[in-house]
Protein backbone atom coordinates (compact mmCIF):
# COMPACT_ATOMS: atom_id res chain seq x y z
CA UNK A 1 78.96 84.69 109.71
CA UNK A 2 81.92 82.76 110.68
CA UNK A 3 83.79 82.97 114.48
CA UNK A 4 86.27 85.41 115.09
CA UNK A 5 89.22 83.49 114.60
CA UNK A 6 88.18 82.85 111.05
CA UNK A 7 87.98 86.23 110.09
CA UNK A 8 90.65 88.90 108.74
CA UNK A 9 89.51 92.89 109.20
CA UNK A 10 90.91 94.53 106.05
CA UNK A 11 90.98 98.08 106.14
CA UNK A 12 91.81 100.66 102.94
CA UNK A 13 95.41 103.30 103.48
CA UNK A 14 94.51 107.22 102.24
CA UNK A 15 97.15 105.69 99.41
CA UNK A 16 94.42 103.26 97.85
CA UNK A 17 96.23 100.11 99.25
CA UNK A 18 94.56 97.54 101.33
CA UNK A 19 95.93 96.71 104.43
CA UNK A 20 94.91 93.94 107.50
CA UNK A 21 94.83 93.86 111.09
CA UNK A 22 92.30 93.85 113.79
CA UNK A 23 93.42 97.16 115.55
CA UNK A 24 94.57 99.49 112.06
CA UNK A 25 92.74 103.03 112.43
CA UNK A 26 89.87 103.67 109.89
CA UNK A 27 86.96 101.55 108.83
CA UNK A 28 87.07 98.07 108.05
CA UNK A 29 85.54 94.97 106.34
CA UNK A 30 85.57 91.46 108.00
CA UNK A 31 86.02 88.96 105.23
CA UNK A 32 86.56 84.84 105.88
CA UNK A 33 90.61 84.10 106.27
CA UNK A 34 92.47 82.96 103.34
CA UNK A 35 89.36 81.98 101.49
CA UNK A 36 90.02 83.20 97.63
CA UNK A 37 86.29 82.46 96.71
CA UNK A 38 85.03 85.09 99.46
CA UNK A 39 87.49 87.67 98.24
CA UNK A 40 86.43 86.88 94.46
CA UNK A 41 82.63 87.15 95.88
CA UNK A 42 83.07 90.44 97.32
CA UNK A 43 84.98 91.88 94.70
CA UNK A 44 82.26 90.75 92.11
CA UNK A 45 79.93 92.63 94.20
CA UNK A 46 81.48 95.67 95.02
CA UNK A 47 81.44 94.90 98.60
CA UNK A 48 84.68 96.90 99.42
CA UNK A 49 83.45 100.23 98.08
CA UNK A 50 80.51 99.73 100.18
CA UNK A 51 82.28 98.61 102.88
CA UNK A 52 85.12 101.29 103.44
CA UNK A 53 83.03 103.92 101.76
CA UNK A 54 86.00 104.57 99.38
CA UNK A 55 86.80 103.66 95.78
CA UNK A 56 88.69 100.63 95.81
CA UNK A 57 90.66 98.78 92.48
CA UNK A 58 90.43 95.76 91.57
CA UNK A 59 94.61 95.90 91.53
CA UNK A 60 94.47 96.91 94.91
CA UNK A 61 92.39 94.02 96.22
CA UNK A 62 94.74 91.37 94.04
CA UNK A 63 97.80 92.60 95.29
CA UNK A 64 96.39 92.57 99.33
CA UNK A 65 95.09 88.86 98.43
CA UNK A 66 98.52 87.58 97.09
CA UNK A 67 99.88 88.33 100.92
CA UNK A 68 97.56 86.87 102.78
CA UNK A 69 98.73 83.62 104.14
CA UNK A 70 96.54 80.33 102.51
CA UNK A 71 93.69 79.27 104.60
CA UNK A 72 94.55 76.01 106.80
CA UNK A 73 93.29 72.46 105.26
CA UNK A 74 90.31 70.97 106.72
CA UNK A 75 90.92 67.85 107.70
């Protein structure tokens, strides 16, 4: 659970890819913003399959992490 702002709504393309935005057609996963440990976390556990109710690669979810911007510092 995290506020809104926080979060990034991914959401799978028929081509496999993973895309993000908050108003992309289709079903989507909320996952925390820039934070590599809960994209590793829900890889590990499958949680995108489940989520999107579609096969999704490992390659796929790589390649949609290395765009995502870096989460903000805490200060």
């Amino acid at each position: 659970m995290a506020p809104p702002g926080e979060l990034v709504r991914v959401v799978r393309q028929p081509d496999g890819t993973l895309a993000t935005g908050r108003t992309l057609p289709g079903r989507g996963a909320w996952l925390c913003a820039g934070s590599a440990a809960c994209v590793d976390s829900a890889l590990q556990r499958r949680a995108f399959d489940r989520a999107l109710r579609a096969p999704v690669s490992a390659e796929a979810v790589r390649t949609w992490q290395a765009q995502l911007p870096e989460a903000p510092a805490a200060n």
